[in-house]
Protein backbone atom coordinates (compact mmCIF):
# COMPACT_ATOMS: atom_id res chain seq x y z
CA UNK A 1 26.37 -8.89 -29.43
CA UNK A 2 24.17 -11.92 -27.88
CA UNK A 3 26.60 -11.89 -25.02
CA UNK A 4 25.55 -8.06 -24.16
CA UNK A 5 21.89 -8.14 -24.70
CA UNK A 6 21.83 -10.97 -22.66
CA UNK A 7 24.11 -9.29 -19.93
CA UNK A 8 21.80 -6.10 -20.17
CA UNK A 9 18.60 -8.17 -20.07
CA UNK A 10 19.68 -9.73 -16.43
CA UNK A 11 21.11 -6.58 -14.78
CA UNK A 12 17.39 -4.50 -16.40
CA UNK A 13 15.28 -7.38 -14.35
CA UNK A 14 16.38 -7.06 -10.90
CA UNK A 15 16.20 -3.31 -11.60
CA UNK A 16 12.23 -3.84 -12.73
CA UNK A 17 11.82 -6.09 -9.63
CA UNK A 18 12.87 -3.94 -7.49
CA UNK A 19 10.83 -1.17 -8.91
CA UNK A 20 7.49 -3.24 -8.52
CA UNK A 21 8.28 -3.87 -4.75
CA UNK A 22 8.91 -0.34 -3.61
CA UNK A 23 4.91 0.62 -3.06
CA UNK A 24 4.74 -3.11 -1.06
CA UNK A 25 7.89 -1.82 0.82
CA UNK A 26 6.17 1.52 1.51
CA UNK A 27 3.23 -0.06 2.74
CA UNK A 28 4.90 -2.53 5.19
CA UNK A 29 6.95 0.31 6.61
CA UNK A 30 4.01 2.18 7.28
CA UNK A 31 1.95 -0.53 8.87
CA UNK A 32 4.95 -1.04 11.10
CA UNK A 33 4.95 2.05 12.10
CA UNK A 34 1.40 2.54 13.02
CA UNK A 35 1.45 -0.79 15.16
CA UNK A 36 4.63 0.13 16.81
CA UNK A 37 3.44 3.87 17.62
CA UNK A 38 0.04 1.70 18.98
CA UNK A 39 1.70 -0.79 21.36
CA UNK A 40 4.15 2.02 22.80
CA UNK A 41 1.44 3.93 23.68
CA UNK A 42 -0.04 1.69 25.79
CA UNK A 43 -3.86 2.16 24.71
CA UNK A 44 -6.57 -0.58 24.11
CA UNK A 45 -7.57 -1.41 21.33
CA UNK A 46 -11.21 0.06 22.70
CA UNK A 47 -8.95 3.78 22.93
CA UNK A 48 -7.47 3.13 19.50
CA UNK A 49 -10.43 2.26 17.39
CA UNK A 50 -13.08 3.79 19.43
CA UNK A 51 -10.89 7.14 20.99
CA UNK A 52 -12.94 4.85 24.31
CA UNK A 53 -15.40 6.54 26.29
CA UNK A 54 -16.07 5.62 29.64
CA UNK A 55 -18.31 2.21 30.26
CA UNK A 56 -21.61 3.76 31.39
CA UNK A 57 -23.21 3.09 34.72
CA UNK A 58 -26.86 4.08 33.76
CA UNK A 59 -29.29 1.93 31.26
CA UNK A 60 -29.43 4.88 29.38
CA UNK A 61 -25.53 5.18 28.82
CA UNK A 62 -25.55 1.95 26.34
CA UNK A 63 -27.43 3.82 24.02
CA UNK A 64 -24.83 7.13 23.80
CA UNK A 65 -22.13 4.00 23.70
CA UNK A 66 -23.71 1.72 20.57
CA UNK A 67 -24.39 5.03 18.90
CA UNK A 68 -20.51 6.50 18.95
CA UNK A 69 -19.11 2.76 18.46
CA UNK A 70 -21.33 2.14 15.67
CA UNK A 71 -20.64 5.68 13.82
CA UNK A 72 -16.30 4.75 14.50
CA UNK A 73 -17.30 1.37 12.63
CA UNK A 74 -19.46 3.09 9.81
CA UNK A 75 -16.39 5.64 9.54
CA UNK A 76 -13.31 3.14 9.52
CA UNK A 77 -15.09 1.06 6.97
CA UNK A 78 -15.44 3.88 4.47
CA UNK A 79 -11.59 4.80 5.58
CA UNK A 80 -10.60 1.52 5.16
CA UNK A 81 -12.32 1.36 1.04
CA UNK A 82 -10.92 4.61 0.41
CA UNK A 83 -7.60 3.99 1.71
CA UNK A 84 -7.25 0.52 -0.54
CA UNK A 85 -8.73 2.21 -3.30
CA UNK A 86 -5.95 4.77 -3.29
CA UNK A 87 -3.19 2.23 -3.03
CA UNK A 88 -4.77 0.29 -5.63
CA UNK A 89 -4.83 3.57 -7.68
CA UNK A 90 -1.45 4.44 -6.85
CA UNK A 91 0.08 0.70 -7.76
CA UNK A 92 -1.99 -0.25 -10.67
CA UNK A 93 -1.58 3.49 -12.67
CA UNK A 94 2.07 4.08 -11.77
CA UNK A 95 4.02 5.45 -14.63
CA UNK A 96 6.10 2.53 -15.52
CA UNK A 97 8.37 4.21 -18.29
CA UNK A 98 9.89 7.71 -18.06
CA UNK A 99 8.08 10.27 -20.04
CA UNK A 100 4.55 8.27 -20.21
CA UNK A 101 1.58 10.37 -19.45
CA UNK A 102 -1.59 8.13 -17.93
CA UNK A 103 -4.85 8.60 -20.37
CA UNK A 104 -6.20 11.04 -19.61
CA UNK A 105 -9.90 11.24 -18.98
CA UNK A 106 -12.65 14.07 -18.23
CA UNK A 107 -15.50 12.70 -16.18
CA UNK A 108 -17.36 9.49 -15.68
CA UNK A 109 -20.91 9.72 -15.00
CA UNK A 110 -21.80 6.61 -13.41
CA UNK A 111 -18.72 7.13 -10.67
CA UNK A 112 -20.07 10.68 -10.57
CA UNK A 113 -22.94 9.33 -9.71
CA UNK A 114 -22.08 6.58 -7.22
CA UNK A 115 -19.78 8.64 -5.15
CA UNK A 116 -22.41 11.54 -4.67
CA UNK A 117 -25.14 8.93 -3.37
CA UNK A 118 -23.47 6.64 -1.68
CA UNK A 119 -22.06 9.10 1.04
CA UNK A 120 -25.83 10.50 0.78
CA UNK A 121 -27.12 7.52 1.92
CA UNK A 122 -24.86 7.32 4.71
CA UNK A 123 -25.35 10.67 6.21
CA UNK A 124 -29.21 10.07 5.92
CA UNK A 125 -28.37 6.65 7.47
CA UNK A 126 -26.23 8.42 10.50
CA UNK A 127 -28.55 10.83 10.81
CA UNK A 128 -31.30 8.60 11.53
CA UNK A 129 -30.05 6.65 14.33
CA UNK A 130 -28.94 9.51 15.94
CA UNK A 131 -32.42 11.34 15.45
CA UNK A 132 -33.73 7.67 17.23
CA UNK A 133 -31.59 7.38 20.02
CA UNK A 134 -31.81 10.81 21.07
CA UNK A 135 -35.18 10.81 20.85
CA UNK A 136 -35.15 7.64 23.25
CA UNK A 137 -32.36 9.72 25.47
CA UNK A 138 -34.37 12.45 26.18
CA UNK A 139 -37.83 11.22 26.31
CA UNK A 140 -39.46 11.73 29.72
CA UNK A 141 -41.83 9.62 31.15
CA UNK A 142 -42.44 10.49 34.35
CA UNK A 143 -42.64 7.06 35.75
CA UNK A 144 -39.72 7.67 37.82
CA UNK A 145 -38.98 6.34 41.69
CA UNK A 146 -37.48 10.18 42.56
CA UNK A 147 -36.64 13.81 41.58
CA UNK A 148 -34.00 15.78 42.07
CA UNK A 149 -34.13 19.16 41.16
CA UNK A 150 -30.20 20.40 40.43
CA UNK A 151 -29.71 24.19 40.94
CA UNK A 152 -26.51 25.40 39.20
CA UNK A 153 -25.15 29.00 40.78
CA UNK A 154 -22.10 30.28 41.17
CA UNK A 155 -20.46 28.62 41.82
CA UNK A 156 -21.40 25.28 42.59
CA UNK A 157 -24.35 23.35 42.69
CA UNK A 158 -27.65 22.53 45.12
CA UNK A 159 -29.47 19.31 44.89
CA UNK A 160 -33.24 19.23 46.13
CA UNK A 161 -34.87 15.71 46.49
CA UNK A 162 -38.79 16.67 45.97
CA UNK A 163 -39.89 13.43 46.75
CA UNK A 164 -37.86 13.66 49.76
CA UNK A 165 -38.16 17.23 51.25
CA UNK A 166 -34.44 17.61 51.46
CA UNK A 167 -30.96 19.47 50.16
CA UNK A 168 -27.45 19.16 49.55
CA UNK A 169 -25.54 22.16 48.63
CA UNK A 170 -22.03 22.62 47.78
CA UNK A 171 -18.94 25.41 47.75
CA UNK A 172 -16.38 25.77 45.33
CA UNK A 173 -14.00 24.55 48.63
CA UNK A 174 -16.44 21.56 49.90
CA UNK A 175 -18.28 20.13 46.03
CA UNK A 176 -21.59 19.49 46.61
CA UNK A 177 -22.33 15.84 47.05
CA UNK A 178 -25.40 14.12 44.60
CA UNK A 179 -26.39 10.29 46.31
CA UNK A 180 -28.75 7.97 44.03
CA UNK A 181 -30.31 4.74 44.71
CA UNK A 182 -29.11 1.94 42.50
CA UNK A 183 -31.54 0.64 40.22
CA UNK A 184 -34.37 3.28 40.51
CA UNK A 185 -34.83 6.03 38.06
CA UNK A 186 -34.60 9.55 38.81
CA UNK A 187 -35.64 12.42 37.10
CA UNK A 188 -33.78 15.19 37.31
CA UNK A 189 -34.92 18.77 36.76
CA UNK A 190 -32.22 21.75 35.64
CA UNK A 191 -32.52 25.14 37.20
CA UNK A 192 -30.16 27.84 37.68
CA UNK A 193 -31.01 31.55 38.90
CA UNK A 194 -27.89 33.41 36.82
CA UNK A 195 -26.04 32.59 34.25
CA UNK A 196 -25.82 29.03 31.50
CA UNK A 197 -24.30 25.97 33.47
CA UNK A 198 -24.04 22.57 31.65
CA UNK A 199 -24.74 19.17 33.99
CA UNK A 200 -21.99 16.63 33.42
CA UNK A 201 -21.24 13.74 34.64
CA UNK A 202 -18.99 11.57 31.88
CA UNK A 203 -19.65 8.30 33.67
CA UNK A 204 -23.41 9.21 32.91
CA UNK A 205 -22.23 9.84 28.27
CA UNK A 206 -24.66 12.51 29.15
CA UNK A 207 -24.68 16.24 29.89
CA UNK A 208 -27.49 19.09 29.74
CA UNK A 209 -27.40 22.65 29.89
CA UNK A 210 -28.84 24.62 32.72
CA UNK A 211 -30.53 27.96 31.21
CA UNK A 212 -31.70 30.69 33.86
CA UNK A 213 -35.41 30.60 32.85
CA UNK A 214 -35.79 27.68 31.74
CA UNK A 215 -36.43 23.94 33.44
CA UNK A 216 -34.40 21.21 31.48
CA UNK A 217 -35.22 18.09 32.25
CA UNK A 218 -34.53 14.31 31.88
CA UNK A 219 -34.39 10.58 33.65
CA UNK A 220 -31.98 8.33 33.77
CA UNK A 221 -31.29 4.97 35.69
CA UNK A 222 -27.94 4.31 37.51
CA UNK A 223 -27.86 0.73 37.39
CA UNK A 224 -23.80 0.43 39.07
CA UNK A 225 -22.86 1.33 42.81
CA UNK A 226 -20.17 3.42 42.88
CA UNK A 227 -18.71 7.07 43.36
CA UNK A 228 -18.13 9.16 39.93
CA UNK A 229 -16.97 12.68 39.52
CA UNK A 230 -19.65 15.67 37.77
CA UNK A 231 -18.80 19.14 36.87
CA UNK A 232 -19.84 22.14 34.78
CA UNK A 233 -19.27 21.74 31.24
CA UNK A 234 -20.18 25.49 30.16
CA UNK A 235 -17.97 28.43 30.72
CA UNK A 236 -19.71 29.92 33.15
CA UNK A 237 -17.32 32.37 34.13
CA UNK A 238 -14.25 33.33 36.86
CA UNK A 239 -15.12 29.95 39.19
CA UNK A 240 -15.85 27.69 36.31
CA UNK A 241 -12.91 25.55 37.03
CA UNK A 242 -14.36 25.45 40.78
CA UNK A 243 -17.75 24.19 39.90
CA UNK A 244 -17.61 20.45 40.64
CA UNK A 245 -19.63 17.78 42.37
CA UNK A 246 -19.72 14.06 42.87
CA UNK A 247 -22.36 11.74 42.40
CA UNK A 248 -22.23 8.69 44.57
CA UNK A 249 -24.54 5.46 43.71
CA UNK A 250 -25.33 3.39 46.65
CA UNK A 251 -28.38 0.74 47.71
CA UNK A 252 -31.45 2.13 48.68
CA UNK A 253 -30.84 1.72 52.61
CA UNK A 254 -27.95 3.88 52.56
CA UNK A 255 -29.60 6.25 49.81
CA UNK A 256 -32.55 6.75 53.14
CA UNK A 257 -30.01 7.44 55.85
CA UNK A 258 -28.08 9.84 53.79
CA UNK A 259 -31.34 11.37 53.66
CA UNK A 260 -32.19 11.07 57.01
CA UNK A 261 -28.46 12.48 57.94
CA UNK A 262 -29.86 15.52 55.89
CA UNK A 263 -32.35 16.32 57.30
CA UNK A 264 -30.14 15.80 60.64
CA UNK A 265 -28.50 18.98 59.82
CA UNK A 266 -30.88 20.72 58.89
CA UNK A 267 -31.00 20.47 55.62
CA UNK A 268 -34.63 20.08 55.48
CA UNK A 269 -37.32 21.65 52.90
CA UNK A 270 -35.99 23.24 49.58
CA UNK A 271 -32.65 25.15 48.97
CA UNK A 272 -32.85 28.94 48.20
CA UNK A 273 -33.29 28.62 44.05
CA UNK A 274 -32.83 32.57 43.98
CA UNK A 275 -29.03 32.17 45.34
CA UNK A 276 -26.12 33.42 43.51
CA UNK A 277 -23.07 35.91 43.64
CA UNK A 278 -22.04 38.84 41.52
CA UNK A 279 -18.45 38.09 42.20
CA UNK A 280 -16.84 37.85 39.17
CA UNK A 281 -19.14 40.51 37.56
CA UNK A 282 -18.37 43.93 35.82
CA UNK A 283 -19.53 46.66 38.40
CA UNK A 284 -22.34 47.77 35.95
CA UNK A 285 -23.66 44.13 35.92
CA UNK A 286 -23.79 44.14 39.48
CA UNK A 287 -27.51 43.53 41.63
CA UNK A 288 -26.41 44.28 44.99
């Protein structure tokens, strides 16, 4: 008899053992396969943790940047507590013994009470910075070294320098070409004469509709020479895939002779604000 208990005591132990390391098994399998399924896809660890955005080439552009990077931190640390408080949860309470039924409990108040502020306070935290930086984003100061006024039609778009007393238009076959001075701040003031268009330039982490009617406005600083693609982020309608420009950053000598090319051409004064087509509209929406 002491020769069988003791033979079913050491075949029951490796049996236990191996019970206990299943969950750590689990977990190592999974964290394999995340990092695998992150180093064959090739992204940074900026793409990964962040889902990146592009690095910004205005002053302005570190704001939109700190705010998203510091809401991805905010979120994986609550992921990160919830996560290991659900593996905790799922090791520590595991039924150990067939049949057994965990106690069973109806409420706890002061958990109740902890998980309804604490997220709360977080929101109200989020919700502040955001409420700051936008309100830093969009202020206008009107202490800027140019304006541009940006007319979106269809289906492209016009840029007037005010300051200047020149234009550059665009086609949906030829995009319309936007040139800034590094290091100077522009204002820039929406207008279109038909239909919702939304300014966009990612490079910029800022975009602003353009509502018929209505003058949006806002400054920014480009602060890196360069040349970085802009388009229409509202559908707009049958062109709206058309509807692209470029914005090209460049010192302030070359930022005067591209005027002076302008006005070269011809391209002197203000652009028509009033232009636009109906193609793409219903014949009863039709003007002309």
């Amino acid at each position: 008899m002491r020769h069988t208990t003791q033979t079913g005591s050491t075949k029951a132990g490796p049996r236990s053992r191996a019970r206990l390391t299943r969950p750590v098994r689990a977990l190592v399998l999974g964290a394999g396969a995340v990092t695998a399924a992150v180093v064959l896809s090739g992204c940074t660890v900026n793409e990964i943790v962040f889902l990146d955005l592009p690095e910004p080439v205005t002053e302005q552009g570190s704001i939109t940047q700190n705010l998203w990077q510091g809401s991805w931190i905010a979120a994986w640390a609550v992921g990160i507590v919830t996560w290991g408080l659900m593996l905790w949860a799922a090791v520590a309470y595991r039924r150990r013994h067939r049949g057994e039924v965990p106690e069973q409990t109806k409420y706890n108040l002061p958990i109740e009470i902890m998980y309804t502020v604490i997220p709360l306070f977080m929101v109200l935290g989020l919700f502040w910075f955001t409420a700051r930086d936008q309100a830093e984003i969009l202020a206008v100061k009107n202490d800027q070294d140019l304006t541009v006024n940006v007319v979106a039609y269809r289906w492209n778009w016009g840029f007037n320098y005010l300051d200047q007393g020149a234009y550059a238009v665009g086609t949906p076959t030829e995009p319309a070409l936007l040139v800034l001075p590094v290091d100077e701040k522009v204002k820039f003031e929406l207008t279109s004469p038909d239909v919702i268009h939304s300014f966009w330039v990612p490079d910029f982490l800022f975009k602003m509709d353009v509502i018929p009617g209505k003058t949006n406005q806002f400054e920014l600083t480009p602060n890196k020479v360069g040349t970085y693609p802009g388009r229409c982020a509202e559908l707009c309608g049958v062109d709206h895939a058309r509807m692209l420009f470029t914005v090209k950053v460049v010192s302030k000598a070359d930022f005067d002779q591209y005027i002076a090319d302008l006005k070269a051409k011809g391209q002197d004064g203000l652009l028509d604000t009033g232009m636009s087509t109906d193609h793409g509209q219903m014949p009863d929406e039709r003007t002309t």
